[in-house]
C-alpha atoms as a PDB file:
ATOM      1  CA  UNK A   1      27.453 -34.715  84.283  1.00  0.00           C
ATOM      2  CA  UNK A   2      25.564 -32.192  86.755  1.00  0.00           C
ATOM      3  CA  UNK A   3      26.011 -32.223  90.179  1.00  0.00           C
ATOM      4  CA  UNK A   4      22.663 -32.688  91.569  1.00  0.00           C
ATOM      5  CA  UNK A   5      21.757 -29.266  93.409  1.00  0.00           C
ATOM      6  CA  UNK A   6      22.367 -28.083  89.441  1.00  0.00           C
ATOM      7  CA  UNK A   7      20.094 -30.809  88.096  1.00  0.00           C
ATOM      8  CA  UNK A   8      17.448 -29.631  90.909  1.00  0.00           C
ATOM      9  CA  UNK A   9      18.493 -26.518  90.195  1.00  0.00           C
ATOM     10  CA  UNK A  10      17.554 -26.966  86.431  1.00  0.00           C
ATOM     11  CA  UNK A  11      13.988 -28.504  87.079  1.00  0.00           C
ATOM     12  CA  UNK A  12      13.032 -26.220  89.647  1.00  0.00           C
ATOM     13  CA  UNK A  13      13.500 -23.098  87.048  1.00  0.00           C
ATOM     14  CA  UNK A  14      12.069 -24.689  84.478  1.00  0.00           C
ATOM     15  CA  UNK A  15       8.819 -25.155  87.058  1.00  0.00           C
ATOM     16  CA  UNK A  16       8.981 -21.709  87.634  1.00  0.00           C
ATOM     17  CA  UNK A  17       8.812 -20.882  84.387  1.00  0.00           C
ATOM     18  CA  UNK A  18       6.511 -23.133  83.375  1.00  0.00           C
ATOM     19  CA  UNK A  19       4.354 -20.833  85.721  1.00  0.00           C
ATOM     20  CA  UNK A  20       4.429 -17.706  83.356  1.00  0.00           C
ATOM     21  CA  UNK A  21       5.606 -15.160  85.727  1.00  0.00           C
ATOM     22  CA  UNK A  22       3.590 -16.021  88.883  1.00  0.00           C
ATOM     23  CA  UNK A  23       5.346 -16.492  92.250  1.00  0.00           C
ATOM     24  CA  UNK A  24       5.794 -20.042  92.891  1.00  0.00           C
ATOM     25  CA  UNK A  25       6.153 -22.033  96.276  1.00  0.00           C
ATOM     26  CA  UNK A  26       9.569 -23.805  96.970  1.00  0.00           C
ATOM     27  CA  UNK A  27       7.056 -26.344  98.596  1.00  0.00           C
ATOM     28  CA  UNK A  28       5.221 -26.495  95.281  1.00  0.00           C
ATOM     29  CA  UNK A  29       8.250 -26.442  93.227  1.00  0.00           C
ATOM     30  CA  UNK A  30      10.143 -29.598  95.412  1.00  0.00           C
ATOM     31  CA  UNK A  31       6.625 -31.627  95.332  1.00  0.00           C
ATOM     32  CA  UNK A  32       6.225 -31.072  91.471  1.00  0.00           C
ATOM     33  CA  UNK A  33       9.925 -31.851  90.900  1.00  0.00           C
ATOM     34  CA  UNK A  34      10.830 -34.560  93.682  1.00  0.00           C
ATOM     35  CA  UNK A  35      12.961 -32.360  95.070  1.00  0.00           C
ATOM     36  CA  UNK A  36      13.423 -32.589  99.177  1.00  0.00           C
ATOM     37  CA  UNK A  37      12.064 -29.260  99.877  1.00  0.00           C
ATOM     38  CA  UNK A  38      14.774 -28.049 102.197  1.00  0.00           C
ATOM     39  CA  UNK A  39      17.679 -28.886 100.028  1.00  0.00           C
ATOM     40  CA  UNK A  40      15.507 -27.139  97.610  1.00  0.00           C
ATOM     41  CA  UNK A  41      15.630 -23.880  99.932  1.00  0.00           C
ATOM     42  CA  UNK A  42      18.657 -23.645  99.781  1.00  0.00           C
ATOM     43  CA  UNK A  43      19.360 -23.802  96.341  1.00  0.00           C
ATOM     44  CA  UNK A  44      16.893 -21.375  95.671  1.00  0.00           C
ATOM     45  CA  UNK A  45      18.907 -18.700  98.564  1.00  0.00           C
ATOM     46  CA  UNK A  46      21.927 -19.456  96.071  1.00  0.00           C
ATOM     47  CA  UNK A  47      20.385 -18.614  92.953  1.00  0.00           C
ATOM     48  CA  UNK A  48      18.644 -15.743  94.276  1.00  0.00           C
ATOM     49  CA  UNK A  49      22.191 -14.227  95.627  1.00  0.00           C
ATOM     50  CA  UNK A  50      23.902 -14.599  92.075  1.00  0.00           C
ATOM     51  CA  UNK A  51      20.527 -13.196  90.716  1.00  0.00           C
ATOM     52  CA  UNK A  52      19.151 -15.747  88.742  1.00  0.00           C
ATOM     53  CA  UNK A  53      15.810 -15.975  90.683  1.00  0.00           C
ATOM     54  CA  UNK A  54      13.809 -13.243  92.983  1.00  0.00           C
ATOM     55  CA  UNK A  55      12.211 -14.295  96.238  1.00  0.00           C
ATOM     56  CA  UNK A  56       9.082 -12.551  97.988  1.00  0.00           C
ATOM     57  CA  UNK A  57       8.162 -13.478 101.518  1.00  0.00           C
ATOM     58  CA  UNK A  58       4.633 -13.019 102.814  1.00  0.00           C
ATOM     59  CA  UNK A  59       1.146 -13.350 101.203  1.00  0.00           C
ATOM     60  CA  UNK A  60       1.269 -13.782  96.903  1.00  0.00           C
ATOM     61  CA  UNK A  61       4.947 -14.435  97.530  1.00  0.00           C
ATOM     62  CA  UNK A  62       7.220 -17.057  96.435  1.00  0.00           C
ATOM     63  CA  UNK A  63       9.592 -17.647  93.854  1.00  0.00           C
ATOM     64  CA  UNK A  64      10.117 -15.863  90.198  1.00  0.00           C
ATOM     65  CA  UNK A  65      13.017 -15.503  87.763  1.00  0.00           C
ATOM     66  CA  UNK A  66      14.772 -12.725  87.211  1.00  0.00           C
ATOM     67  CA  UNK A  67      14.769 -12.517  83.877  1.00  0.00           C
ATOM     68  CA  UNK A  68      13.399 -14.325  80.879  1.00  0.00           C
ATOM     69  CA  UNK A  69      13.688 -18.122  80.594  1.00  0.00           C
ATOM     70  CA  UNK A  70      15.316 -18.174  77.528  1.00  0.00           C
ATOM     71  CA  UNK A  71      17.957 -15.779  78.581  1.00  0.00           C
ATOM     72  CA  UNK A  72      19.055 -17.881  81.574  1.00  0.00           C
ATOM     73  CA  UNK A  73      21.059 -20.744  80.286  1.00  0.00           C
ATOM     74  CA  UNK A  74      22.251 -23.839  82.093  1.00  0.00           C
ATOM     75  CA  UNK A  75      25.741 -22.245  82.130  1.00  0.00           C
ATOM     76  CA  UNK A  76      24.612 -19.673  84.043  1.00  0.00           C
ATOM     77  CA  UNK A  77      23.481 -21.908  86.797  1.00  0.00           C
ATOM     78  CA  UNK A  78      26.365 -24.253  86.833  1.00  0.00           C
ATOM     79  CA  UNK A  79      28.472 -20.823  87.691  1.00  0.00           C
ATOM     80  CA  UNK A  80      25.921 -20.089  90.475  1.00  0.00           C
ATOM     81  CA  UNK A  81      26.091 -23.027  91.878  1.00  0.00           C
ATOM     82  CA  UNK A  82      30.047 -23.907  91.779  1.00  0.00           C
ATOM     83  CA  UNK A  83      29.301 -26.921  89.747  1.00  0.00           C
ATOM     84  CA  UNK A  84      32.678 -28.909  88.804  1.00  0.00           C
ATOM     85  CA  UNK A  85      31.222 -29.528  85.552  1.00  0.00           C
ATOM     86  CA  UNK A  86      32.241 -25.620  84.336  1.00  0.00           C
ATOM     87  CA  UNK A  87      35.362 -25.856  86.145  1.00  0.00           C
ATOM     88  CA  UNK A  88      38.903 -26.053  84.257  1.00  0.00           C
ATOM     89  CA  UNK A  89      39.838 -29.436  85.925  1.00  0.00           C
ATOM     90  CA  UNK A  90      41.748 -32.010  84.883  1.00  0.00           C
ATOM     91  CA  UNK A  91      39.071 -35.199  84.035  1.00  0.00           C
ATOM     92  CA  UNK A  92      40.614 -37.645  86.744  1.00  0.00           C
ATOM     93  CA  UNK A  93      39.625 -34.085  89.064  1.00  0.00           C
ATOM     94  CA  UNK A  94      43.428 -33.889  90.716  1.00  0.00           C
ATOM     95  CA  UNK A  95      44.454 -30.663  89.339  1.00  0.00           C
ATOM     96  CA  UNK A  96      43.665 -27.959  86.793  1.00  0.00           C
ATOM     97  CA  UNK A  97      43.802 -29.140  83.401  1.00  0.00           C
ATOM     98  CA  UNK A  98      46.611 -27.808  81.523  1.00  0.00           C
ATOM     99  CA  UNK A  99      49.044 -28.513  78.269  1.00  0.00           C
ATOM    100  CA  UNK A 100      51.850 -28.692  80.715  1.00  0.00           C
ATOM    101  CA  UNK A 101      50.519 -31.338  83.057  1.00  0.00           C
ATOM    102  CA  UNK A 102      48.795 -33.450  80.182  1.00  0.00           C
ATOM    103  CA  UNK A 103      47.264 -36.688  81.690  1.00  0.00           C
ATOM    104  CA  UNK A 104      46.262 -39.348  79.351  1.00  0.00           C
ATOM    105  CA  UNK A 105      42.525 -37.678  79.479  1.00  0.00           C
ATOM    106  CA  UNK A 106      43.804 -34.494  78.709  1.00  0.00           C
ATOM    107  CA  UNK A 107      43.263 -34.454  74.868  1.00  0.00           C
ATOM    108  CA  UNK A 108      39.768 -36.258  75.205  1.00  0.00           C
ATOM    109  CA  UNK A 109      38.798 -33.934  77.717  1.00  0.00           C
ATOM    110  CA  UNK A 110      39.940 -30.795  76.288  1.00  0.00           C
ATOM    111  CA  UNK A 111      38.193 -31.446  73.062  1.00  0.00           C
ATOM    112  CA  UNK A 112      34.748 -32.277  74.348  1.00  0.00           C
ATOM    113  CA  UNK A 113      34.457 -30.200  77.602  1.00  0.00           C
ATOM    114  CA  UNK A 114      34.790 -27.278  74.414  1.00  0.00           C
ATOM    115  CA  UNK A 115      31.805 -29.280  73.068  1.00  0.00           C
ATOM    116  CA  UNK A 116      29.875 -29.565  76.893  1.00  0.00           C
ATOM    117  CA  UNK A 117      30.383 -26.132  77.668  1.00  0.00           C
ATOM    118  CA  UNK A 118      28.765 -24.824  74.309  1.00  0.00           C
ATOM    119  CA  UNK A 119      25.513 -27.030  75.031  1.00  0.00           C
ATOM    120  CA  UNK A 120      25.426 -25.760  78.438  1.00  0.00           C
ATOM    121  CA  UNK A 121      25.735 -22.161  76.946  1.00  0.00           C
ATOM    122  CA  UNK A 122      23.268 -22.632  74.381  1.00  0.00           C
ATOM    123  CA  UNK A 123      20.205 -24.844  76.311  1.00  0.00           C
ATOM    124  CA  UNK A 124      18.442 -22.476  78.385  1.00  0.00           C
ATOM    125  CA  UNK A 125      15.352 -22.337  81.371  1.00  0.00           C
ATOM    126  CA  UNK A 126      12.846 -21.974  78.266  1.00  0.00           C
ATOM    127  CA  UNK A 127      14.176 -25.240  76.867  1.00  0.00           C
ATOM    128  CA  UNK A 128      13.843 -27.234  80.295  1.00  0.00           C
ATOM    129  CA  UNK A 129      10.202 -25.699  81.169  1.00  0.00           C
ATOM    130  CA  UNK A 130       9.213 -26.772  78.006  1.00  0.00           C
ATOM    131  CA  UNK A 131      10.273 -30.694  79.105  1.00  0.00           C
ATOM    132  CA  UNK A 132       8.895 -29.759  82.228  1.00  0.00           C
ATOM    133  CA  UNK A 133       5.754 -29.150  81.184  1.00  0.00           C
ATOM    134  CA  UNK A 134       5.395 -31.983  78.572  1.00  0.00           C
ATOM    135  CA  UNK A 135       6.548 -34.459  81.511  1.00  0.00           C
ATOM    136  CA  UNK A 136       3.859 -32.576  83.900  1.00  0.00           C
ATOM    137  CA  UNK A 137       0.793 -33.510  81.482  1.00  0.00           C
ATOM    138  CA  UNK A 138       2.510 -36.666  80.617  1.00  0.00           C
ATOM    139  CA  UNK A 139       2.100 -37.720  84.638  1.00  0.00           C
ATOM    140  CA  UNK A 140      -1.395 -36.434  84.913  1.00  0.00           C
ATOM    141  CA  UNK A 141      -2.779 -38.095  82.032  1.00  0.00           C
ATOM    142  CA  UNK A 142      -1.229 -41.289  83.416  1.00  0.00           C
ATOM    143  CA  UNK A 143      -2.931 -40.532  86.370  1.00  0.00           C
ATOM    144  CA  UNK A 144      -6.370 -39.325  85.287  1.00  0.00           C
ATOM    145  CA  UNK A 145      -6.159 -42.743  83.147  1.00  0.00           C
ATOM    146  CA  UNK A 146      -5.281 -45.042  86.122  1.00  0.00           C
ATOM    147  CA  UNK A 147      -8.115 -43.395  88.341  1.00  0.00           C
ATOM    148  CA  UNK A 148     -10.918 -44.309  86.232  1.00  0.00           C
ATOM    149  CA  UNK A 149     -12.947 -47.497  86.810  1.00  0.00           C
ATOM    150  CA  UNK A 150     -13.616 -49.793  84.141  1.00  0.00           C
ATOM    151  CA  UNK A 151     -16.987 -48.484  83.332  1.00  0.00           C
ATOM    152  CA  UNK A 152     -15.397 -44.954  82.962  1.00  0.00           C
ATOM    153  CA  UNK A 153     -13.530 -46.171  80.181  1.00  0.00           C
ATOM    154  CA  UNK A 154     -16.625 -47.570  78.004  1.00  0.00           C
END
């Protein structure tokens, strides 16, 4: 599982993306994505010193990616952010996970972090943006349809 700065980290790209190259808010990004906008800030500073995203200060700034959703994968972010997930630990987290100390996890684990580590190589910014988006219009149809009255509905 994600920690949860890479899980914010993950929707707040693919909101950025969703935004076809225009500079985004981190205000805008944390109230689309339920994000608390501070802890959000400070994400962002992360990404944007490993390189993943580009931050402009001052009037039409905000925040972009640095390259191409699809060419930013959810790897890539779990590196920026230190994320145990990527890490070669042992599954019951004491140690580093090796042949020579072999817990009773260590098969299990070895087999499908392998199988973890390929989907987070392989699902990209392009691929969240695009459940961003669909979960965007999903929310404002809901609430279009709960703010009309009865006789809007006919």
């Amino acid at each position: 599982m994600l920690s949860q700065a890479t899980g914010y980290a993950a929707s707040a790209m693919g909101h950025i993306a969703a935004a076809g190259g225009k500079p985004v808010l981190v205000k805008e990004i944390a109230d689309a994505a339920g994000i608390p906008p501070a802890f959000l800030a400070k994400i962002v500073q992360s990404l944007a010193r490993k390189g993943l995203v580009a931050t402009q200060r001052g009037v039409g700034g905000g925040v972009t990616l640095s390259r191409e959703p699809s060419q930013i994968t959810l790897f890539e972010i779990c590196e920026a952010l230190n994320d145990p997930s990527v890490e070669s630990r042992c599954m019951l987290g004491v140690s580093a996970c090796s042949d020579d100390r072999a817990c009773p996890c260590h098969t299990f684990w070895t087999a499908h972090r392998s199988e973890y580590h390929q989907f987070l190589h392989k699902t990209t910014i392009a691929d969240i943006a695009a459940f961003e988006t669909r979960r965007r219009w999903r929310f404002e149809s809901e609430s279009r349809s709960k703010a009309r009255t009865p006789d809007d509905r006919g």
